[in-house]
C-alpha atoms as a PDB file:
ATOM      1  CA  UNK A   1     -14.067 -33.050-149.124  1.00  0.00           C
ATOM      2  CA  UNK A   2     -17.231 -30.662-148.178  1.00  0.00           C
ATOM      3  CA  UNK A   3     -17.475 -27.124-147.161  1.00  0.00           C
ATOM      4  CA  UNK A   4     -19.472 -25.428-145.713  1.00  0.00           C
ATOM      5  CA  UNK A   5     -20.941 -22.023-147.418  1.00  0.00           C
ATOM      6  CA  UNK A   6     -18.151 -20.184-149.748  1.00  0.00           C
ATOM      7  CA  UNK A   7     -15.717 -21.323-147.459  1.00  0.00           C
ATOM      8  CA  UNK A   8     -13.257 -24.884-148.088  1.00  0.00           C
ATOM      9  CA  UNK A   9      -9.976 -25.721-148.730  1.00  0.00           C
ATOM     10  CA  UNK A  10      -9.411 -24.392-151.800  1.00  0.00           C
ATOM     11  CA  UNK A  11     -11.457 -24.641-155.343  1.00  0.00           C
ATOM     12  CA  UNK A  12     -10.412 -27.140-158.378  1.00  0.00           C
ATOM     13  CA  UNK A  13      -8.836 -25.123-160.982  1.00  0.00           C
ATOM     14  CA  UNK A  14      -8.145 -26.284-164.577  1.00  0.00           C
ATOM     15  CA  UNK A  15      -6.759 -30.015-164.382  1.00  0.00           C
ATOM     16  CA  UNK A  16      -7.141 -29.641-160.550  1.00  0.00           C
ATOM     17  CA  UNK A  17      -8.075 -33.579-158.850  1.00  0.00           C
ATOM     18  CA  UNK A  18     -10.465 -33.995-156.262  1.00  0.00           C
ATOM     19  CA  UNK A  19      -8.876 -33.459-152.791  1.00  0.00           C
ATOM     20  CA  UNK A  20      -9.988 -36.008-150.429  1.00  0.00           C
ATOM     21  CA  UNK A  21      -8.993 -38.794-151.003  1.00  0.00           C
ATOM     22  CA  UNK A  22      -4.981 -38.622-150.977  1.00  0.00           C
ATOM     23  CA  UNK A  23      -4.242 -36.061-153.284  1.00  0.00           C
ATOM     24  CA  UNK A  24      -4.442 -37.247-156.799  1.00  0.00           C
ATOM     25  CA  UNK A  25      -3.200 -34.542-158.064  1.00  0.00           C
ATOM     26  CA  UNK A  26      -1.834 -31.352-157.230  1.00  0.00           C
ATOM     27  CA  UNK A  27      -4.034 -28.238-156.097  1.00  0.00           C
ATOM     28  CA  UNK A  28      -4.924 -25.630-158.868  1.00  0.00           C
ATOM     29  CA  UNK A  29      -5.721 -22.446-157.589  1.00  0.00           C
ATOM     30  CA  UNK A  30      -6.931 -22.548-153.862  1.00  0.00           C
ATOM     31  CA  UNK A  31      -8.665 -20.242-152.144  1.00  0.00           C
ATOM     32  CA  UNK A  32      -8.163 -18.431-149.176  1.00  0.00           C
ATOM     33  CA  UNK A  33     -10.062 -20.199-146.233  1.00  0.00           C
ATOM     34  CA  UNK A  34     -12.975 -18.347-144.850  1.00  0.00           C
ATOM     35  CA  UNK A  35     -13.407 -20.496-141.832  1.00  0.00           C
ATOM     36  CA  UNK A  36     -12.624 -22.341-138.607  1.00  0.00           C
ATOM     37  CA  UNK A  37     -12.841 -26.299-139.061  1.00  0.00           C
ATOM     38  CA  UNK A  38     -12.962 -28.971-136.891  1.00  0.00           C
ATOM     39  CA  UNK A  39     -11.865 -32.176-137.327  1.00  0.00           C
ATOM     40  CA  UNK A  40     -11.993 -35.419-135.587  1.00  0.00           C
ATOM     41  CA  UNK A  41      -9.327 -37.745-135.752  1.00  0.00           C
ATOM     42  CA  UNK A  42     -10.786 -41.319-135.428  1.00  0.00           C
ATOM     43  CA  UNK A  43      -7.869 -42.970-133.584  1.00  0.00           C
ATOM     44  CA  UNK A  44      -7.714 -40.310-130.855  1.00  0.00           C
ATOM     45  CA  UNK A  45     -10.023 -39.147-128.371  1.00  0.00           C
ATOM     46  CA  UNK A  46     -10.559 -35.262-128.712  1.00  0.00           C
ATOM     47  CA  UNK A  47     -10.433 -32.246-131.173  1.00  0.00           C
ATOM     48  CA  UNK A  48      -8.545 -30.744-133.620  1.00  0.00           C
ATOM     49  CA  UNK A  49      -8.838 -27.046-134.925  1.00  0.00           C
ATOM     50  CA  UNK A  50      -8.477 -26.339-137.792  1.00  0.00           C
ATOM     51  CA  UNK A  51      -6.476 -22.884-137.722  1.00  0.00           C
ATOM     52  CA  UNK A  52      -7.252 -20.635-140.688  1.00  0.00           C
ATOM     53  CA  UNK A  53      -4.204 -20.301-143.800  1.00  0.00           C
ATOM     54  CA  UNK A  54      -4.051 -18.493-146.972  1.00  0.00           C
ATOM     55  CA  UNK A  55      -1.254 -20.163-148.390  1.00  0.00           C
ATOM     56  CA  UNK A  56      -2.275 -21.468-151.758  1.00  0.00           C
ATOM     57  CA  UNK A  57       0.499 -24.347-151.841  1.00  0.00           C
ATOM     58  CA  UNK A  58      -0.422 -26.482-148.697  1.00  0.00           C
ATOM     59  CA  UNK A  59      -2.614 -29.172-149.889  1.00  0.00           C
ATOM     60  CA  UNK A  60      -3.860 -29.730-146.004  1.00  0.00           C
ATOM     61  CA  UNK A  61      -4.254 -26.749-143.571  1.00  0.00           C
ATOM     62  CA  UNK A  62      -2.231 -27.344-140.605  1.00  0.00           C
ATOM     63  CA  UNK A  63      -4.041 -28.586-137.754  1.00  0.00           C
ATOM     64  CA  UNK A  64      -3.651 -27.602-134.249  1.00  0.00           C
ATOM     65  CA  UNK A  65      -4.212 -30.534-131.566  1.00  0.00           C
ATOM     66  CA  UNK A  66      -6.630 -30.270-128.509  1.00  0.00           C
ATOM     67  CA  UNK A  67      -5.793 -30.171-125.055  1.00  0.00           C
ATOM     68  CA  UNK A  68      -7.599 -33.334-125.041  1.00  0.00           C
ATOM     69  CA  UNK A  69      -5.091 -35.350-127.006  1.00  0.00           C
ATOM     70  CA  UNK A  70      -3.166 -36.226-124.520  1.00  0.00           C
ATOM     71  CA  UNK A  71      -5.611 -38.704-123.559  1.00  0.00           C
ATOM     72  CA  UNK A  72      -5.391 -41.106-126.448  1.00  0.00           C
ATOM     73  CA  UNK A  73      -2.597 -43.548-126.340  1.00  0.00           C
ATOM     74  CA  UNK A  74       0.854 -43.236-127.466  1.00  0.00           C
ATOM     75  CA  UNK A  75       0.330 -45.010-130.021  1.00  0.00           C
ATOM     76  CA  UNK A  76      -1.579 -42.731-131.542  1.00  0.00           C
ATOM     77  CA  UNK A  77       0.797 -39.702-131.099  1.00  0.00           C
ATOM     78  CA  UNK A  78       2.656 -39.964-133.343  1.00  0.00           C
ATOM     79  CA  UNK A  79       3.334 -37.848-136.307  1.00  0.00           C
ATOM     80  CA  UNK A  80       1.103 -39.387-138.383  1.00  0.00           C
ATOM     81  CA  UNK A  81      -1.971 -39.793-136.227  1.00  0.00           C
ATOM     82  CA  UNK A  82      -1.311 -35.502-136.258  1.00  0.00           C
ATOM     83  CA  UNK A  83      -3.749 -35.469-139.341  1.00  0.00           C
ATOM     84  CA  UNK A  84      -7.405 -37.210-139.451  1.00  0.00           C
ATOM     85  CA  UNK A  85      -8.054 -39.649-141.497  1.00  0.00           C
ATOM     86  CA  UNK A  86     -11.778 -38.019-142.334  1.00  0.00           C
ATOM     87  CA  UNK A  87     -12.796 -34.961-141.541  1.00  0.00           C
ATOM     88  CA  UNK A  88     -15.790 -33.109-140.753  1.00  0.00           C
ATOM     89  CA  UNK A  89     -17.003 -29.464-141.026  1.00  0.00           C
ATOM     90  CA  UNK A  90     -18.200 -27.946-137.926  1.00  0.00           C
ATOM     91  CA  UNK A  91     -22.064 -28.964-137.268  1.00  0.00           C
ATOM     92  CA  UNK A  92     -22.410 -32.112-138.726  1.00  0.00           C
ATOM     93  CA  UNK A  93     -23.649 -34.830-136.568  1.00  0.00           C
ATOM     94  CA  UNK A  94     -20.934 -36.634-134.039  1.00  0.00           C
ATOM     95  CA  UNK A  95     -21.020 -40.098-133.180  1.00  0.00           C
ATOM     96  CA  UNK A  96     -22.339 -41.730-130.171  1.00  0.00           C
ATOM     97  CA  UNK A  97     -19.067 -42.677-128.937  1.00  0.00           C
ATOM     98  CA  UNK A  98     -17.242 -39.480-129.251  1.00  0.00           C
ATOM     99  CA  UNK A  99     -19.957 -37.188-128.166  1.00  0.00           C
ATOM    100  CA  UNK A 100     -20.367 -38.928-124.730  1.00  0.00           C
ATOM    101  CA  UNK A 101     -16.349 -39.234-124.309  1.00  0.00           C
ATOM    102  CA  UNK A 102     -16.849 -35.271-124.895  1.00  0.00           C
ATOM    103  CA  UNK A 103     -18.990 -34.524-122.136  1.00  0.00           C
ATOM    104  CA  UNK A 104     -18.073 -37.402-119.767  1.00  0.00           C
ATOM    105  CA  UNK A 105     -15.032 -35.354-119.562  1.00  0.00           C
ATOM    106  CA  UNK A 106     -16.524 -32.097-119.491  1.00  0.00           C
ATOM    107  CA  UNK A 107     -18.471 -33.020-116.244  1.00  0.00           C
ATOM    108  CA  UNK A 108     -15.145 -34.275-114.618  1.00  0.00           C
ATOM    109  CA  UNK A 109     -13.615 -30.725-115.295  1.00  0.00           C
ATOM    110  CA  UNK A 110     -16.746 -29.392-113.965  1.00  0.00           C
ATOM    111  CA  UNK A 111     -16.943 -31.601-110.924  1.00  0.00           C
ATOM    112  CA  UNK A 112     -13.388 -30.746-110.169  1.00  0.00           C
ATOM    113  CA  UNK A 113     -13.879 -27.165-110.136  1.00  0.00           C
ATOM    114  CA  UNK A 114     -17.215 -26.530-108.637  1.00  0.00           C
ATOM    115  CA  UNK A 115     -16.481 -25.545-105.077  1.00  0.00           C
ATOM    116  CA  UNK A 116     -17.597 -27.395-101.572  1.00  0.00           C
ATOM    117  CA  UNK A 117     -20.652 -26.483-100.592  1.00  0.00           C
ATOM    118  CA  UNK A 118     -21.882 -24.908 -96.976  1.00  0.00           C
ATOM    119  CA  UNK A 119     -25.163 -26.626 -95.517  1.00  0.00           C
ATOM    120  CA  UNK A 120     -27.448 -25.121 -93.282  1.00  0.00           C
ATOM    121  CA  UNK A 121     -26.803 -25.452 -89.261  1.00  0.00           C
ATOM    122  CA  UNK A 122     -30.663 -26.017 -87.164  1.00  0.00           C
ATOM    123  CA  UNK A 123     -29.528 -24.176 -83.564  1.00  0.00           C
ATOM    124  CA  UNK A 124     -32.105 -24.975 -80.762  1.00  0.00           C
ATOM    125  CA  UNK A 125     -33.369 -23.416 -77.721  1.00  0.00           C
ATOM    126  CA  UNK A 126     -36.398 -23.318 -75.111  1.00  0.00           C
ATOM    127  CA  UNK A 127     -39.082 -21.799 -76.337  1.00  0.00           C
ATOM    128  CA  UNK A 128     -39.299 -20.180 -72.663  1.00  0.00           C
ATOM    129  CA  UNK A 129     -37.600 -20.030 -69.003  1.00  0.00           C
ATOM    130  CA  UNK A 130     -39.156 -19.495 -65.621  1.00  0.00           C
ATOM    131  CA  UNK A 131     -37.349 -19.097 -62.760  1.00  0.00           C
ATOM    132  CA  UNK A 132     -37.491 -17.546 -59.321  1.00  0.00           C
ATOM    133  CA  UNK A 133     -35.895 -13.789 -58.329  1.00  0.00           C
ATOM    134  CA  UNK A 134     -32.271 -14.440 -56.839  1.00  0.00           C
ATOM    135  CA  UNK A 135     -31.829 -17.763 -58.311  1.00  0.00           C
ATOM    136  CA  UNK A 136     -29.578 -19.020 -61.040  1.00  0.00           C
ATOM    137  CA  UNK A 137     -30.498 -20.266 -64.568  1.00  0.00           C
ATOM    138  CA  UNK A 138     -28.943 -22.071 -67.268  1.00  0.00           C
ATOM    139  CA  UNK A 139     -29.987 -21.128 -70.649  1.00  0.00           C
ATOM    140  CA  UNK A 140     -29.463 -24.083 -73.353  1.00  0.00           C
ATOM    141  CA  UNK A 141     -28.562 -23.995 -76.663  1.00  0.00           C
ATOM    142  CA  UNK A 142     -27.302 -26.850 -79.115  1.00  0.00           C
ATOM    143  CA  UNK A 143     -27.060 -26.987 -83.046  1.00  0.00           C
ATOM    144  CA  UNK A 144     -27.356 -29.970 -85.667  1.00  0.00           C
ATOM    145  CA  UNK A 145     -24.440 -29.802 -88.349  1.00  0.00           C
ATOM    146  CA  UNK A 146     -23.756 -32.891 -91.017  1.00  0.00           C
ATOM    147  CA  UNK A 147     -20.149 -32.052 -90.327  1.00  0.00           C
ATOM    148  CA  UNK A 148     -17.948 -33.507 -87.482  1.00  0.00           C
ATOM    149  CA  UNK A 149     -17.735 -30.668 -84.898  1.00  0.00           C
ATOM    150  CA  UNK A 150     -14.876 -28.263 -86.071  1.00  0.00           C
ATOM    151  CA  UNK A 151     -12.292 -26.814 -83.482  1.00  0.00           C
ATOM    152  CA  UNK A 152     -13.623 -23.053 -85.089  1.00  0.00           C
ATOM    153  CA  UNK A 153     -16.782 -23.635 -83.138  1.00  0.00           C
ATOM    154  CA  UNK A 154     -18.679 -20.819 -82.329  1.00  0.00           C
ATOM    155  CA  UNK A 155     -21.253 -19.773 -79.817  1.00  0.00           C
ATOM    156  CA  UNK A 156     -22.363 -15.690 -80.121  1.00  0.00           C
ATOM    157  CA  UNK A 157     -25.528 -14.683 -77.408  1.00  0.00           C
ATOM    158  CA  UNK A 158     -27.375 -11.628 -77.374  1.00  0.00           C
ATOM    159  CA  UNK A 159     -29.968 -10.081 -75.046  1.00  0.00           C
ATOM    160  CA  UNK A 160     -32.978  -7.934 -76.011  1.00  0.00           C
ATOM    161  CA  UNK A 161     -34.756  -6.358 -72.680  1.00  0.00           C
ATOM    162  CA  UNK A 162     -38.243  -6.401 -72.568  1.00  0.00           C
ATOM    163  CA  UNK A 163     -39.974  -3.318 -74.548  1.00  0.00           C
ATOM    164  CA  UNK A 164     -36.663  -2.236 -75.981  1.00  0.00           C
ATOM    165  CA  UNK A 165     -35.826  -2.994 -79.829  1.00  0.00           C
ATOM    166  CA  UNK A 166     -32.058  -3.612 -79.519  1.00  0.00           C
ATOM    167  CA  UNK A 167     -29.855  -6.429 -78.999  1.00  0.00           C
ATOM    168  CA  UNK A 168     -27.246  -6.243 -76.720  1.00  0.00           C
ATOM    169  CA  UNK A 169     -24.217  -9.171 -77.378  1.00  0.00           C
ATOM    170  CA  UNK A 170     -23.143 -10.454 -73.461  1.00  0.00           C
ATOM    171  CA  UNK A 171     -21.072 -13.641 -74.620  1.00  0.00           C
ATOM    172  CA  UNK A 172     -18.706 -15.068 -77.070  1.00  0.00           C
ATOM    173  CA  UNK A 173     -17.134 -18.372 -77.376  1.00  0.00           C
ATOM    174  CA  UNK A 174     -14.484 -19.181 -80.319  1.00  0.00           C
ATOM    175  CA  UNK A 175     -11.300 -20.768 -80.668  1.00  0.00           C
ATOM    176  CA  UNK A 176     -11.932 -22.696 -77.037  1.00  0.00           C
ATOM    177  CA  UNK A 177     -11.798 -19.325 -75.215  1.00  0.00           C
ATOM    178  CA  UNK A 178     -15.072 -17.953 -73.465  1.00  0.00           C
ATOM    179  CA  UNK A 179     -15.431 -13.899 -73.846  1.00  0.00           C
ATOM    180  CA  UNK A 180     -18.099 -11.712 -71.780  1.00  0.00           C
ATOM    181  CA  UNK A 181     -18.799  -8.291 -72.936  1.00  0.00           C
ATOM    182  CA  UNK A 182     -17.890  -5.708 -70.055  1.00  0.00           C
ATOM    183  CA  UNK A 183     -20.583  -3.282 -71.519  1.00  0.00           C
ATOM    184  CA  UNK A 184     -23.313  -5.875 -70.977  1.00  0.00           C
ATOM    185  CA  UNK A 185     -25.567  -5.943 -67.639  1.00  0.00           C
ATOM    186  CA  UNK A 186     -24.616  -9.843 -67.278  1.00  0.00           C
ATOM    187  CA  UNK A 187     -21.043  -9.232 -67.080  1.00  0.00           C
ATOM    188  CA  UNK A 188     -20.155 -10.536 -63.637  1.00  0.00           C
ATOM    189  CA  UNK A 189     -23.215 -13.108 -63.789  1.00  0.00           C
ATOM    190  CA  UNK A 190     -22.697 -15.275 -66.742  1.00  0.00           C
ATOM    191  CA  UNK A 191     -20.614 -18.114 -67.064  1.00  0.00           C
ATOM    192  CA  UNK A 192     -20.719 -20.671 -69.970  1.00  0.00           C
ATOM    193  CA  UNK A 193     -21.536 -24.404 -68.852  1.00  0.00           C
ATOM    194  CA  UNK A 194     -21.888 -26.098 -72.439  1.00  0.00           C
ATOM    195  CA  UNK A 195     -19.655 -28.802 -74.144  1.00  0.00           C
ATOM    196  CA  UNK A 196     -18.476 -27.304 -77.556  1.00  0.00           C
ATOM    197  CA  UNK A 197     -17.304 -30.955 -78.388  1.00  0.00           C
ATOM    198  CA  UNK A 198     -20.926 -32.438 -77.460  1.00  0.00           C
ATOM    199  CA  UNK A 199     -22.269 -28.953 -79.741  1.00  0.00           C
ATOM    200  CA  UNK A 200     -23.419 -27.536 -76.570  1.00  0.00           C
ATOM    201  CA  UNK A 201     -23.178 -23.878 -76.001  1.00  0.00           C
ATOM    202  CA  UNK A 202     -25.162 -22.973 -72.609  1.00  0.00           C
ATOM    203  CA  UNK A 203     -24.795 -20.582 -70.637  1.00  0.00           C
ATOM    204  CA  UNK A 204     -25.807 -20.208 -66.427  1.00  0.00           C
ATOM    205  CA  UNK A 205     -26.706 -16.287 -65.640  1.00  0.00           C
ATOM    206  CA  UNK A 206     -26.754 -15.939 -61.503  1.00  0.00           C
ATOM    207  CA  UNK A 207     -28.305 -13.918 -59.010  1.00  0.00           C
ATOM    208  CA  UNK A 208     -31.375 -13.401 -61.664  1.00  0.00           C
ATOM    209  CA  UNK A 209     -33.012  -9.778 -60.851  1.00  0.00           C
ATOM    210  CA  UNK A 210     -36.495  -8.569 -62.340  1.00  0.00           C
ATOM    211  CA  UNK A 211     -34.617  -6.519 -64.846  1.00  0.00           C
ATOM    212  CA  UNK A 212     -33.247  -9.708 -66.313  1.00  0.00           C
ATOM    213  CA  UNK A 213     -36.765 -10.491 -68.019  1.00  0.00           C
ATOM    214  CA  UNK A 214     -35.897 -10.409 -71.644  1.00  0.00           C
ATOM    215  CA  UNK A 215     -34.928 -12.681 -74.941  1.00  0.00           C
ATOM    216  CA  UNK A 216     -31.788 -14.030 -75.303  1.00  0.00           C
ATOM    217  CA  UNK A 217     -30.400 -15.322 -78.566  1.00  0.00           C
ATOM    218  CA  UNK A 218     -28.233 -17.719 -79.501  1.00  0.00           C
ATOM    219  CA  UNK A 219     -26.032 -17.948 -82.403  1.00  0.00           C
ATOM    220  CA  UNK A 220     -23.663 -20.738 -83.460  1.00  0.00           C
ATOM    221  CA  UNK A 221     -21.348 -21.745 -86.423  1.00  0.00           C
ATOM    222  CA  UNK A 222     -20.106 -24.690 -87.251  1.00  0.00           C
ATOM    223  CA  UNK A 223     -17.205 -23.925 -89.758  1.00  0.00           C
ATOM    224  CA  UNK A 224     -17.703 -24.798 -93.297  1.00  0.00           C
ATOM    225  CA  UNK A 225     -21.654 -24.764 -91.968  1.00  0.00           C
ATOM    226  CA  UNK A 226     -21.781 -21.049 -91.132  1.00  0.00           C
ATOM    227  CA  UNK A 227     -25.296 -20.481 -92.822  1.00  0.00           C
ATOM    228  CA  UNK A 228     -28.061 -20.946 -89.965  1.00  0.00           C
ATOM    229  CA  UNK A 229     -30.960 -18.941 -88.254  1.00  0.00           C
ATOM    230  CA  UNK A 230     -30.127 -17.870 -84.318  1.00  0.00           C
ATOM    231  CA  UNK A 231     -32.908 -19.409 -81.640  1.00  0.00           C
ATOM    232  CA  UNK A 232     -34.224 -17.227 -79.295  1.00  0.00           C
ATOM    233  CA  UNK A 233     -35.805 -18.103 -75.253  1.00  0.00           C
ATOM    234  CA  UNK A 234     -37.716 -15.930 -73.309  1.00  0.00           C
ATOM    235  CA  UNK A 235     -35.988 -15.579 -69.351  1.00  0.00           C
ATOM    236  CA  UNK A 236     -39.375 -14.570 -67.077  1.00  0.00           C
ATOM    237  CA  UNK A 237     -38.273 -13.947 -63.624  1.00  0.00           C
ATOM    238  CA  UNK A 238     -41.106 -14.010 -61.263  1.00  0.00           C
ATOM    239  CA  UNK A 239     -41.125 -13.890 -57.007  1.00  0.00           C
ATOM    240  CA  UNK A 240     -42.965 -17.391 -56.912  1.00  0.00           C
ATOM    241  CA  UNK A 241     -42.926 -19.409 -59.987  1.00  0.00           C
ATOM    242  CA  UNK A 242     -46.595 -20.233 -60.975  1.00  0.00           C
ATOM    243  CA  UNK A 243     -48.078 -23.644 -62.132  1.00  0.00           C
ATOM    244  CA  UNK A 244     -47.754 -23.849 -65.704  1.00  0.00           C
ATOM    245  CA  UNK A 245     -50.765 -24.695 -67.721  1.00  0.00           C
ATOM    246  CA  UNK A 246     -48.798 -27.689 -68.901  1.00  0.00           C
ATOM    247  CA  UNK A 247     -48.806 -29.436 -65.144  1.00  0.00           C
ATOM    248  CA  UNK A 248     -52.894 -28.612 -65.258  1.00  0.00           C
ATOM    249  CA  UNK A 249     -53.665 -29.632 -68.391  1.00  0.00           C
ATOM    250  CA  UNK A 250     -51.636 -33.239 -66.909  1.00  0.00           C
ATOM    251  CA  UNK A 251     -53.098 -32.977 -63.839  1.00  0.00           C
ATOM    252  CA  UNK A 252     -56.690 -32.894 -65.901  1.00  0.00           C
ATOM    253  CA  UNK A 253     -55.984 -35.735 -67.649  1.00  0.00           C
ATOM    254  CA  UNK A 254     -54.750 -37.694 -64.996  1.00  0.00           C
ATOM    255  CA  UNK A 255     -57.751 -37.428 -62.890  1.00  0.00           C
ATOM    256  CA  UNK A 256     -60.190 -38.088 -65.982  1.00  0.00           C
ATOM    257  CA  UNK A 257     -58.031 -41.048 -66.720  1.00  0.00           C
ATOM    258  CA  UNK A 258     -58.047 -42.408 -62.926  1.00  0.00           C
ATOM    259  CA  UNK A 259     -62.058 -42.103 -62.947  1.00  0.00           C
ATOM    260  CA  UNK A 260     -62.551 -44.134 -65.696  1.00  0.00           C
ATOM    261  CA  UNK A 261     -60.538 -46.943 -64.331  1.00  0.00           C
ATOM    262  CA  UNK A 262     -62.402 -46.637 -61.119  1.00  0.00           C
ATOM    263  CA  UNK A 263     -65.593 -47.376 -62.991  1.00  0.00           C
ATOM    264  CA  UNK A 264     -64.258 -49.925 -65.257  1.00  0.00           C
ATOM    265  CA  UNK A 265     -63.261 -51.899 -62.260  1.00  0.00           C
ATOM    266  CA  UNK A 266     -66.290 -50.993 -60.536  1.00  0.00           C
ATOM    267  CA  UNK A 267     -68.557 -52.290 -63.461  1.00  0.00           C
ATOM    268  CA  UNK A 268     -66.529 -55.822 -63.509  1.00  0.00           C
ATOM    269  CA  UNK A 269     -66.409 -55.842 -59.615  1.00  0.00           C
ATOM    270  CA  UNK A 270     -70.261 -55.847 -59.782  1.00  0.00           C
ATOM    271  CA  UNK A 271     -70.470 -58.459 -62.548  1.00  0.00           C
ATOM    272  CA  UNK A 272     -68.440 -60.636 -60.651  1.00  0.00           C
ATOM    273  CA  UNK A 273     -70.821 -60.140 -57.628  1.00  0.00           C
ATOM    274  CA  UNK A 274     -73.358 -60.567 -59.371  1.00  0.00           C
ATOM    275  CA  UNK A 275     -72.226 -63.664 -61.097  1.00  0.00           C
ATOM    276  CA  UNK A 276     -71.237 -65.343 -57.871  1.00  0.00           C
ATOM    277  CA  UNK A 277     -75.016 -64.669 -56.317  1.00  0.00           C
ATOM    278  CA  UNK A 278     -76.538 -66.379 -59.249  1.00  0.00           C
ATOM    279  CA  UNK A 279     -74.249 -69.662 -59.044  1.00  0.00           C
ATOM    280  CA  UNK A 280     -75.054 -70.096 -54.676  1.00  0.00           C
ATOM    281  CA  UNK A 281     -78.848 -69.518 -55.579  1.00  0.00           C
ATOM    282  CA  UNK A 282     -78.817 -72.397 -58.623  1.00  0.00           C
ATOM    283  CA  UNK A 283     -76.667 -74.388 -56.225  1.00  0.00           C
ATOM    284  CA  UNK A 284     -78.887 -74.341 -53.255  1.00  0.00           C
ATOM    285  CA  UNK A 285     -82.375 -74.633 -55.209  1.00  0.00           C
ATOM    286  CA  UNK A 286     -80.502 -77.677 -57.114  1.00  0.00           C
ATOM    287  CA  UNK A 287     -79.819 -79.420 -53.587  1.00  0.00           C
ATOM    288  CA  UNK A 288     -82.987 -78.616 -52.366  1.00  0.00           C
ATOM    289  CA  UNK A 289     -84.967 -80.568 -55.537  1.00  0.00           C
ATOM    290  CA  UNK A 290     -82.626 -83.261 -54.826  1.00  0.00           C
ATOM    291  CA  UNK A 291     -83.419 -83.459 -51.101  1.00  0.00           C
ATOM    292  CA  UNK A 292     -87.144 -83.751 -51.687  1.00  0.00           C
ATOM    293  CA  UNK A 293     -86.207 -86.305 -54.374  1.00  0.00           C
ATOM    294  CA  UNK A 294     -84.831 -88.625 -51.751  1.00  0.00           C
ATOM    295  CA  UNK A 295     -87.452 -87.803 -48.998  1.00  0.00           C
ATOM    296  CA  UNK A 296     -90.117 -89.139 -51.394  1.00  0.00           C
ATOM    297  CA  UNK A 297     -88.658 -92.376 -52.581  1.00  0.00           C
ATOM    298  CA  UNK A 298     -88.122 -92.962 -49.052  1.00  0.00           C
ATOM    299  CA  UNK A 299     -92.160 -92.458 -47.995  1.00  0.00           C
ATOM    300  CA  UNK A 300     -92.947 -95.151 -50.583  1.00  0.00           C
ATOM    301  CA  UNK A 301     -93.782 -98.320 -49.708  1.00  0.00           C
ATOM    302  CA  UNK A 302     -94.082-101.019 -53.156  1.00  0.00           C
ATOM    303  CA  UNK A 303     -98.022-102.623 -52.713  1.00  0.00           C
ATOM    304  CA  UNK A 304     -98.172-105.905 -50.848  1.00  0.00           C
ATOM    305  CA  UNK A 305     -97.651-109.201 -52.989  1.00  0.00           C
ATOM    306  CA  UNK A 306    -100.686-111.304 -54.190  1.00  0.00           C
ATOM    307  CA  UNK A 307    -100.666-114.944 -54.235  1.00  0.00           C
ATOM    308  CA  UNK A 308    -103.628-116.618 -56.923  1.00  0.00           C
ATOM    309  CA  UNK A 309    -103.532-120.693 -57.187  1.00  0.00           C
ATOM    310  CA  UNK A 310    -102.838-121.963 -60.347  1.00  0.00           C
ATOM    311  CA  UNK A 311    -106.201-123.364 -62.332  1.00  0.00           C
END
């Protein structure tokens, strides 16, 4: 049996016999024990703690058995698997076996208690709105979650006039009820026209009015995804909408596009003519050659035969 500094299970007096091994012998005078050991019990999975005693007569300190116990099999609960066959003093090397039982159970524990985690929510919106004085509007807004779409769905929009610094909140939606705010300046001119189920949460604002021209924010939460950042449009209300510099910037492109197909068609229209020119002119000089051909074989005449006697 080791120890580990001054401290052990007691110290071999005269005719004392060495302790580990079954007792051969009774204890002489031990020692009060100075420590905390821990021993591993080889036919159970776990720890056992070694409580400290000072009673001189007990030839094995009583041992205390870990919460972890209970995992070994019944077999080995008995009474006499209580006790380890070998001990160890605390900091000596474990095995392989019984240091990864050790912490394959202390991540489960730690698994089990770690709490589910929130993920972010993406909300989108237009970047910006244009429409005409009078008219009506609709004002998206939809969010991305990871979750299925809870029935605590929320939709929160605010509205920030041009040149001022503070929000003002004109619409809430929760618990499948829609709620205006009778303080704001859209209170008989907004109604919501989203799909809470489809994570839509629009809104239409009528009758719009040059006053209107502002951002509008939109806010949603998507319960357990709560954490998110709110989207924000611009509304620009204008007499006559003008072109935006998206249609002429198309509109560019188009007609640069439509000119180079004009000369691309142009270039193999004339190589075509061109083409077709050069095959009538070989054709006719070819029938012409030929022509002459036959004129002249027809002009000659083979000389006139010339008899001579034989000799």
């Amino acid at each position: 049996m080791e120890r580990i500094g001054r401290s052990g299970w007691g110290e071999m007096g005269e005719g004392g016999g060495g302790g580990g091994g079954g007792g051969g012998g009774e204890m002489g005078r031990a020692g009060p024990l100075r420590g905390v050991w821990l021993g591993i019990n080889r036919r159970t999975v776990g720890f056992l703690l070694l409580s400290p005693v000072r009673s001189p007569l007990s030839r094995r300190p009583p041992l205390l058995r870990s919460p972890l116990a209970f995992l070994s099999p019944p077999s080995t609960r008995s009474s006499a698997g209580l006790f380890p066959d070998r001990l160890r003093p605390l900091g000596a090397p474990q095995k392989p076996d019984t240091m990864l039982t050790f912490l394959a159970l202390a991540s489960v524990v730690l698994l089990g208690i770690v709490p589910e985690q929130t993920q972010a929510i993406v909300i989108y919106t237009g970047w910006e709105r244009h429409a005409l004085l009078g008219s009506d509007v609709r004002v998206s807004c939809f969010f991305f979650s990871w979750r299925w779409t809870s029935e605590d769905v929320t939709f929160s929009w605010t509205y920030r006039p041009d040149g001022s610094r503070d929000s003002i909140s004109i619409f809430h939606y929760t618990g499948g009820m829609a709620y205006v705010d009778n303080m704001s300046p859209f209170r008989d001119r907004v109604e919501f026209v989203g799909n809470p189920g489809r994570r839509d949460g629009s809104i239409l604002i009528k009758n719009l009015d040059y006053a209107d021209n502002g951002t509008f924010t939109c806010d949603a939460k998507n319960p357990p995804d709560i954490v998110g950042r709110p989207s924000s449009v611009r509304l620009l209300v204008f007499e006559k909408v003008p072109i935006q510099a998206g249609v002429i910037t198309g509109a560019i492109i188009g007609v640069v596009l439509g000119l180079l197909v004009l000369i691309v068609v142009i270039y193999y229209l004339m190589r075509f003519l061109v083409a077709r020119r050069v095959f009538s002119l070989s054709v006719s000089k070819h029938g012409k050659k030929k022509k002459e051909g036959s004129q002249q074989r027809q002009l000659w005449t083979p000389p006139p035969l010339t008899c001579y006697p034989l000799p």
